[in-house]
Protein backbone atom coordinates (compact mmCIF):
# COMPACT_ATOMS: atom_id res chain seq x y z
CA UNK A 1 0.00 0.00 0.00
CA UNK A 2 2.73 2.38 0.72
CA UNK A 3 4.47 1.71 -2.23
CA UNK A 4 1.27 2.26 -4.43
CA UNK A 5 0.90 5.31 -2.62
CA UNK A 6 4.69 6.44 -3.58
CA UNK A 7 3.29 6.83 -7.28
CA UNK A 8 0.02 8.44 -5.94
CA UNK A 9 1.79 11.14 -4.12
CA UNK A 10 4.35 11.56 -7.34
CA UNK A 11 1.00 12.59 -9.04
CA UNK A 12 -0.18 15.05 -6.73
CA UNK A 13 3.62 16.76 -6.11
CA UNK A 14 3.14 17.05 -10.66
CA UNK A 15 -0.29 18.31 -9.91
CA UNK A 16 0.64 21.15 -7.51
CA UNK A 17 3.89 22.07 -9.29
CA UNK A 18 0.93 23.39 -11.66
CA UNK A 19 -1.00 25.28 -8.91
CA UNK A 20 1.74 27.65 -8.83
CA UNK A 21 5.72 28.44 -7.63
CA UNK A 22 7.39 28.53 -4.17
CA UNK A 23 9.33 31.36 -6.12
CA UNK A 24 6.97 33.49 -7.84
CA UNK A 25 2.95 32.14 -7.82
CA UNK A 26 3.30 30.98 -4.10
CA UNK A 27 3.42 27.78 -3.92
CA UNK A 28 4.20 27.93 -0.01
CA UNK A 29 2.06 31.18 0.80
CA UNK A 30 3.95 31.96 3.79
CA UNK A 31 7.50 32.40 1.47
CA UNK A 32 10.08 34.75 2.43
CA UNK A 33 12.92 35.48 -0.21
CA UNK A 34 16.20 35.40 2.03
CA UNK A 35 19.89 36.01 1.27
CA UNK A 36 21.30 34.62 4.17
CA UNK A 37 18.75 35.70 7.41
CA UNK A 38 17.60 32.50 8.52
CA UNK A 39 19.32 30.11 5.62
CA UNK A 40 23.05 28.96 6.70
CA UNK A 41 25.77 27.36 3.84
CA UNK A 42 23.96 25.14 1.56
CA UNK A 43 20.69 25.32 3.06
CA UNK A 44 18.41 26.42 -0.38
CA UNK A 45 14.94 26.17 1.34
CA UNK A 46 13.32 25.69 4.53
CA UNK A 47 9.69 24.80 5.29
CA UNK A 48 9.07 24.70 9.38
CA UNK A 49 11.74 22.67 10.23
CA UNK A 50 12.20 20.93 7.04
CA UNK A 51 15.25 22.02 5.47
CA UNK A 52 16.41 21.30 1.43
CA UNK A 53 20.15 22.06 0.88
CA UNK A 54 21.49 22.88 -2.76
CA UNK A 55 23.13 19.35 -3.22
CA UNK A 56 19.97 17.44 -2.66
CA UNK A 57 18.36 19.94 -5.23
CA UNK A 58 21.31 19.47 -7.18
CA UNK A 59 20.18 15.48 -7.37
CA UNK A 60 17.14 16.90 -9.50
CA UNK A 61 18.96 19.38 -11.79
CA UNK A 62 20.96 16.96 -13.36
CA UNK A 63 18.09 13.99 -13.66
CA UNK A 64 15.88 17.12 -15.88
CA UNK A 65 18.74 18.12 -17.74
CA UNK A 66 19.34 14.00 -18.46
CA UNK A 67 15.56 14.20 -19.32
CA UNK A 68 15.88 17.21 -21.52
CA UNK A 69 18.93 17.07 -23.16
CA UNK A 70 18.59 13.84 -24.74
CA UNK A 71 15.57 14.72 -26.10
CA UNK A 72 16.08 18.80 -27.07
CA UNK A 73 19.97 19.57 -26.88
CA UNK A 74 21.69 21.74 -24.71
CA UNK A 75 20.25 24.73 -27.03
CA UNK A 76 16.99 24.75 -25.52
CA UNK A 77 18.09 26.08 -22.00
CA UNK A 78 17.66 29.84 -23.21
CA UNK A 79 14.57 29.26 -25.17
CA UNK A 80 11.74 31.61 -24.33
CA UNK A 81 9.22 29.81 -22.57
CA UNK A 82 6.04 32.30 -22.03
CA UNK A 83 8.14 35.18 -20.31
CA UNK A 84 10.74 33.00 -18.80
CA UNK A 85 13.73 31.16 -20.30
CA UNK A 86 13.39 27.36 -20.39
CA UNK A 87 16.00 26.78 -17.43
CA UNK A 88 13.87 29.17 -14.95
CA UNK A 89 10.85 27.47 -15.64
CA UNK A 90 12.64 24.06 -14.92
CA UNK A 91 14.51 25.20 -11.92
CA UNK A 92 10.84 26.47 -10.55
CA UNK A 93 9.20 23.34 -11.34
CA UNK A 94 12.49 21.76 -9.04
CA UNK A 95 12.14 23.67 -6.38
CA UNK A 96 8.60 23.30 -6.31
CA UNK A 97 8.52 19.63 -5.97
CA UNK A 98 11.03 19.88 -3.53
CA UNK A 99 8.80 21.99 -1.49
CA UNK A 100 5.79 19.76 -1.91
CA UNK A 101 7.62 16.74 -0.82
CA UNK A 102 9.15 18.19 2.05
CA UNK A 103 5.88 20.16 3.38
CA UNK A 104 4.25 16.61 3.24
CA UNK A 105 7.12 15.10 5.61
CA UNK A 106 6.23 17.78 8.28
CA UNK A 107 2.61 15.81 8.59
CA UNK A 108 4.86 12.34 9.63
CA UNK A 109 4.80 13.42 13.26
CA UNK A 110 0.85 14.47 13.68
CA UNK A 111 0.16 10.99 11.90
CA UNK A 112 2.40 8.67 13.62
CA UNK A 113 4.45 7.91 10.19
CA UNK A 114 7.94 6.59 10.05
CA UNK A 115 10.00 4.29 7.96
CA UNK A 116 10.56 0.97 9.36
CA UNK A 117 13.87 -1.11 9.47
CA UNK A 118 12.97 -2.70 6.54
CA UNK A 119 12.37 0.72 4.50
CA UNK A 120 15.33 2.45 6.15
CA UNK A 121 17.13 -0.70 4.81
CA UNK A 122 15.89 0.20 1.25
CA UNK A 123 16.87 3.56 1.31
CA UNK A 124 20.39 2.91 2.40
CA UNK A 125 20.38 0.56 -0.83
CA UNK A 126 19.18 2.92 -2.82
CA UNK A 127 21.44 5.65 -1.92
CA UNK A 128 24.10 3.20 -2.45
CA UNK A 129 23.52 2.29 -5.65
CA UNK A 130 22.70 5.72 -6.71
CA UNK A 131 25.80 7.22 -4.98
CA UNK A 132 28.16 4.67 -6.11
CA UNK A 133 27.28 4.99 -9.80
CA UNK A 134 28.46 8.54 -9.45
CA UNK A 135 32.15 9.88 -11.05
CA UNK A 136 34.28 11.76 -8.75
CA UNK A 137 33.19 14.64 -11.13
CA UNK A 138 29.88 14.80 -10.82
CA UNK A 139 29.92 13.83 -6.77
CA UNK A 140 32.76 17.48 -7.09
CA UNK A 141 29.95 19.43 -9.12
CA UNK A 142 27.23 18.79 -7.27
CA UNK A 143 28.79 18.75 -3.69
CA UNK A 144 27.21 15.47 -2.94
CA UNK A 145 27.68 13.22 -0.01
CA UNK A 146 25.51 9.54 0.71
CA UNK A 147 24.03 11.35 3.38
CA UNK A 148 22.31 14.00 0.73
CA UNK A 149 20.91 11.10 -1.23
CA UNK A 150 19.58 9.11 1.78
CA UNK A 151 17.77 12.30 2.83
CA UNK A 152 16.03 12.82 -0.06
CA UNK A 153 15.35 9.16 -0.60
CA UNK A 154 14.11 8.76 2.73
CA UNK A 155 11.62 11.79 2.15
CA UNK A 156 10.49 10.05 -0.93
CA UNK A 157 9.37 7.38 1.22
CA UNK A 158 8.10 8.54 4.31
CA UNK A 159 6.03 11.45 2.14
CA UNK A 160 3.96 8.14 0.52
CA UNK A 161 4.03 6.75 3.53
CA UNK A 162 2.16 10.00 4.89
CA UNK A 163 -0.13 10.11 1.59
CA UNK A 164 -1.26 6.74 2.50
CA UNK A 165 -1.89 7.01 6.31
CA UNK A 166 -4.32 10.50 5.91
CA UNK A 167 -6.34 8.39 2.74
CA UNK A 168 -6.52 5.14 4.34
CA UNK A 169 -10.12 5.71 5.73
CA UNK A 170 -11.24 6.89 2.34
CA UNK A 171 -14.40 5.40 0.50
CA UNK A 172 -13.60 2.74 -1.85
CA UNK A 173 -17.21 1.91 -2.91
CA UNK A 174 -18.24 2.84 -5.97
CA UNK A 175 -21.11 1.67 -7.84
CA UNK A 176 -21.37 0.39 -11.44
CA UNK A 177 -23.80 3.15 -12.29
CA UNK A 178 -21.47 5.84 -10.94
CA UNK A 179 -18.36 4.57 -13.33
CA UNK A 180 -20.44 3.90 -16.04
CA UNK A 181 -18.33 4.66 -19.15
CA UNK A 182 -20.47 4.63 -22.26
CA UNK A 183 -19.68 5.09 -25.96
CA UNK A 184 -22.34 7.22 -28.13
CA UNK A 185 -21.98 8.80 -31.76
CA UNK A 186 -22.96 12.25 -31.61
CA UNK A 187 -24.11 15.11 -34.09
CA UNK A 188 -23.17 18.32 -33.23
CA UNK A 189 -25.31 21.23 -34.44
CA UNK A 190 -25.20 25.12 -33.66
CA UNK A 191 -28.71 26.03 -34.82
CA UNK A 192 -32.50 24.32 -33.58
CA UNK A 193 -33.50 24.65 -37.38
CA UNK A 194 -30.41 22.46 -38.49
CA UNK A 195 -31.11 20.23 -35.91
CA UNK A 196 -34.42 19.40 -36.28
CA UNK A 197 -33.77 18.79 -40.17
CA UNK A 198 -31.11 16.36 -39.33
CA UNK A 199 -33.54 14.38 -36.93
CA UNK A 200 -36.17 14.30 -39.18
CA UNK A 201 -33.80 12.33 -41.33
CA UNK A 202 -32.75 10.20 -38.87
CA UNK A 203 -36.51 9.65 -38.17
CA UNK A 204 -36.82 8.50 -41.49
CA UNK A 205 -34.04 5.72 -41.33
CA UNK A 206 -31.10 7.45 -42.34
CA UNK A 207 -27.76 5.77 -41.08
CA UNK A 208 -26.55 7.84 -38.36
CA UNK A 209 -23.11 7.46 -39.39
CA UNK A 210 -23.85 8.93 -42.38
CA UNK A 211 -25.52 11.36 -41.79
CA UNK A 212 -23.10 12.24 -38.67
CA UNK A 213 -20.16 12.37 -41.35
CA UNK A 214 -21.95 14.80 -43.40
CA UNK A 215 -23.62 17.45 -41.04
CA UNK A 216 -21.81 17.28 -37.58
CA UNK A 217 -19.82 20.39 -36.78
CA UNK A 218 -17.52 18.67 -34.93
CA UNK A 219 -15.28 15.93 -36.50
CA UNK A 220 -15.12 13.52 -33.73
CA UNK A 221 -18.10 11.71 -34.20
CA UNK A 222 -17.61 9.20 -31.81
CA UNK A 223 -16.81 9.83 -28.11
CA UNK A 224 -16.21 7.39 -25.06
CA UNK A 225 -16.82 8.83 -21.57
CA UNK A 226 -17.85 8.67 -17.81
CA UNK A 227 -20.64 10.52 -15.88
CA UNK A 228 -19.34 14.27 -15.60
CA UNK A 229 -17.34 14.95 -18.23
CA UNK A 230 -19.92 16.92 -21.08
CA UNK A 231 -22.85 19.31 -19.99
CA UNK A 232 -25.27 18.06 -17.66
CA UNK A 233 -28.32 18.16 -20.41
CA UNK A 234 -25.47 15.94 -22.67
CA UNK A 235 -24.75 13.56 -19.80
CA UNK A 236 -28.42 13.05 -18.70
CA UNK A 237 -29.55 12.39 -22.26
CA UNK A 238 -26.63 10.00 -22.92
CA UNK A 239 -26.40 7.93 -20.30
CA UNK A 240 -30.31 7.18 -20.19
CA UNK A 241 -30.00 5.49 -23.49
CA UNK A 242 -29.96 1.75 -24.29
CA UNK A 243 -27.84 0.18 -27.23
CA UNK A 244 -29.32 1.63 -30.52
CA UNK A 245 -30.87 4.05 -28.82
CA UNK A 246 -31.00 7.42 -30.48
CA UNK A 247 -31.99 10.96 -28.59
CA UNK A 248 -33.81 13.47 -29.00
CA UNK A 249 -32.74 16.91 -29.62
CA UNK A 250 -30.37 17.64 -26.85
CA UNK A 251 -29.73 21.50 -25.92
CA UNK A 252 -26.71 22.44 -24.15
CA UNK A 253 -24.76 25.97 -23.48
CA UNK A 254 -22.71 25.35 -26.32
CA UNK A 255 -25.36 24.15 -29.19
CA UNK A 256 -27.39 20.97 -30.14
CA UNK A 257 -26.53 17.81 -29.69
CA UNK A 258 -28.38 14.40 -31.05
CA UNK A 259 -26.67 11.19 -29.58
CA UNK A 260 -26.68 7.02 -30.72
CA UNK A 261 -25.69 4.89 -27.90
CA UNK A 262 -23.40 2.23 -29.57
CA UNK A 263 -22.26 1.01 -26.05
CA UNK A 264 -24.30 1.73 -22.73
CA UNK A 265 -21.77 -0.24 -20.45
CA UNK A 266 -18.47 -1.06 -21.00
CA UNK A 267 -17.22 -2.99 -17.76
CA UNK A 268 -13.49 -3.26 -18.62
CA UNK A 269 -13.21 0.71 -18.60
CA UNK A 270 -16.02 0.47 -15.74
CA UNK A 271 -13.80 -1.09 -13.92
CA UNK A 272 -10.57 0.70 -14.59
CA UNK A 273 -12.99 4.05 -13.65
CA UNK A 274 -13.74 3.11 -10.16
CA UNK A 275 -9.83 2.84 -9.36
CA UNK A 276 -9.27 6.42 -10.82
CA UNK A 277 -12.61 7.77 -8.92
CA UNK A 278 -11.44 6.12 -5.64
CA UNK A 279 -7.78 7.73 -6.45
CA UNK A 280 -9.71 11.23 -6.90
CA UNK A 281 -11.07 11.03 -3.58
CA UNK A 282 -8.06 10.14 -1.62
CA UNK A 283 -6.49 13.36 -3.65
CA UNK A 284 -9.07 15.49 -2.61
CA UNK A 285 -8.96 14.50 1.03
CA UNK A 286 -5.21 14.91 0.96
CA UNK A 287 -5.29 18.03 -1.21
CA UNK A 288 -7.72 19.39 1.56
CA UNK A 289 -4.53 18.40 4.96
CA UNK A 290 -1.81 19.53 2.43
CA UNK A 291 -3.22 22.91 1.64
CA UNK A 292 -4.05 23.38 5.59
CA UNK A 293 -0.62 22.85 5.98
CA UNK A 294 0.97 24.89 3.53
CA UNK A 295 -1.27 27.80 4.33
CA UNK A 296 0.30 27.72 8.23
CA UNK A 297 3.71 27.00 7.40
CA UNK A 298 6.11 29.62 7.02
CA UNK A 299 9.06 28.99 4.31
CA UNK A 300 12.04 30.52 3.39
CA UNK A 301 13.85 30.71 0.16
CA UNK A 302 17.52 31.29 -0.77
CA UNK A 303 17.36 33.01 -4.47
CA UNK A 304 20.75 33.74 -4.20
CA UNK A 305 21.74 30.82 -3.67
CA UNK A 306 19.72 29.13 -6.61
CA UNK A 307 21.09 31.80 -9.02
CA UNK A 308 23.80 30.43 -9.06
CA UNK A 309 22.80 27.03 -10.93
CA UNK A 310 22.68 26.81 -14.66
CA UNK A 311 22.16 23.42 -16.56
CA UNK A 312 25.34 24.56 -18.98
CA UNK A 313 27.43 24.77 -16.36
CA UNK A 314 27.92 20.65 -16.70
CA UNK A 315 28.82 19.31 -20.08
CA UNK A 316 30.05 16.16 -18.79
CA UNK A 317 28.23 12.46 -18.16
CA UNK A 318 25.27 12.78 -16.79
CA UNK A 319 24.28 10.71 -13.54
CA UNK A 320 22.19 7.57 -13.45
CA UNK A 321 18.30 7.87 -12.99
CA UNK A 322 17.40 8.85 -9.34
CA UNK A 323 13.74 8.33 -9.34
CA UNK A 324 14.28 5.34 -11.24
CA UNK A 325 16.42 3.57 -8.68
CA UNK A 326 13.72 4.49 -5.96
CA UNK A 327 11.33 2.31 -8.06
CA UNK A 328 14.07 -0.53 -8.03
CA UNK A 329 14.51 -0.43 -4.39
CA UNK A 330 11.24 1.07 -2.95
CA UNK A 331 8.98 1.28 -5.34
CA UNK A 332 6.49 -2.13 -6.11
């Protein structure tokens, strides 16, 4: 379960990266931008007592430059990306997974969470492996010791672990009805006149396919979905139809809509929808403690400090994969 939740919390740390920046939306509301007040030597962040020094953040520069660079070049650093170069928007999104992870450790205490031998055992492996795969280069760039990579192994770990332990009580029933995924053909119309011309000829026998293909205003004529995702006139018209079944004229904020059901119930992606729906809710209940916590937490930030990292900076051999020796060792 903990290791599941490993891979659920890696989703939510991606999800609030997007809410916004410890460094300029305010990721961490409570940020102050420091210099050296409060910060000491390599200390680049600190959350309540949670502290993130520049080598452990160093540990993530050069796994996204390994991730970009083999797929961009090294050109693509100083590329304007909406304002920002590429390599600010990349050291943001860093240090605000960083931030995430480490804001989630604070909760270990009020829930009881730690690592047990067995885990701490892991993590020692894991920094191991990672650690000793290093070149006395890159260990001398980015002023790495095995204690920086157990750290942020070890907060890896006990953040899922913490994930898990606030969700555990969580709902996991879910009906069939309430998954449903369904498949219709639709026909997409942005005048009642049109509309009612087009199901006149369907009331006549026309092939709906057909007749889709040549007056639809939208292209995709077939669509595959659960119970939420289209207007709520769409949804209640769709999902009240059996196999065959063609609508009526269905009305909606955006235009008109006239639906065939070509599959009322498909249980494999049933199925698959109830784990994602029982994943939502543990995310929302979590989302709900996290932002609690990030609202009452006051951070500081070391810009100076972070200045003074550029991905050009190392042209060398880049290290192994660190999140991908965390699945080898602690992941399932």
């Amino acid at each position: 379960m903990a290791q599941r939740a490993g891979k659920r919390i890696a989703v939510f740390l991606a999800a609030a990266m997007l809410a916004g920046s410890l460094t300029g939306c305010g990721l961490l509301k409570n940020t102050e931008i420091v210099f050296t007040t409060g910060l000491s030597g390599d200390q680049l962040f600190k959350i309540g007592k949670s502290v993130c020094t520049l080598p452990e953040a160093m540990i993530y520069v050069m796994d996204y430059q390994r991730q970009y660079e083999g797929v961009y070049g090294v050109e693509m650093w100083e590329h304007d990306f909406g304002g920002v170069t590429f390599e600010e928007y990349v050291k943001d999104t860093i240090v605000d997974q960083l931030a995430s992870m480490k804001a989630i450790t604070l909760l270990a205490g009020d829930y009881g969470v730690e690592l047990d031998s067995s885990e701490e055992e892991r993590v020692s492996e894991a920094a191991d492996a990672y650690y000793g795969a290093l070149t006395e280069d890159q260990i001398r760039y980015m002023d790495l010791e095995l204690e920086d990579v157990e750290a942020l192994y070890r907060d890896h770990a006990l953040s899922g672990k913490v994930y898990e332990e606030i969700t555990k009580d969580v709902n996991t029933e879910v009906s069939d009805d309430e998954a449903r995924i369904i498949t219709v053909q639709q026909i997409y119309l942005d005048s009642p006149e049109t509309a009612q011309s087009v199901k006149e000829q369907l009331d006549a026998g026309r092939d709906f396919a057909s007749v889709a293909s040549a007056y639809s205003q939208n292209s995709q004529i077939t669509w595959t979905f659960g119970r939420g995702e289209h207007d709520e006139a769409y949804d209640e018209a769709a999902f009240a139809l059996e196999n065959d079944q063609v609508s009526g004229i269905v009305e909606t904020a955006d235009g008109y809509y006239i639906l065939k059901c070509m599959d009322n119930f498909d249980q494999e992606a049933t199925e698959a929808n109830k784990v994602t729906m029982v994943e939502k809710r543990r995310d929302e209940l979590f989302e709900s403690v996290y932002e609690q916590l990030v609202a009452e937490t006051p951070s500081q930030f070391s810009r100076k400090l972070w200045e003074k990292v550029h991905f050009a900076d190392w042209t060398g051999e880049l290290p192994p994969d660190f999140l991908a020796i965390y699945e080898q060792y602690l992941g399932e």
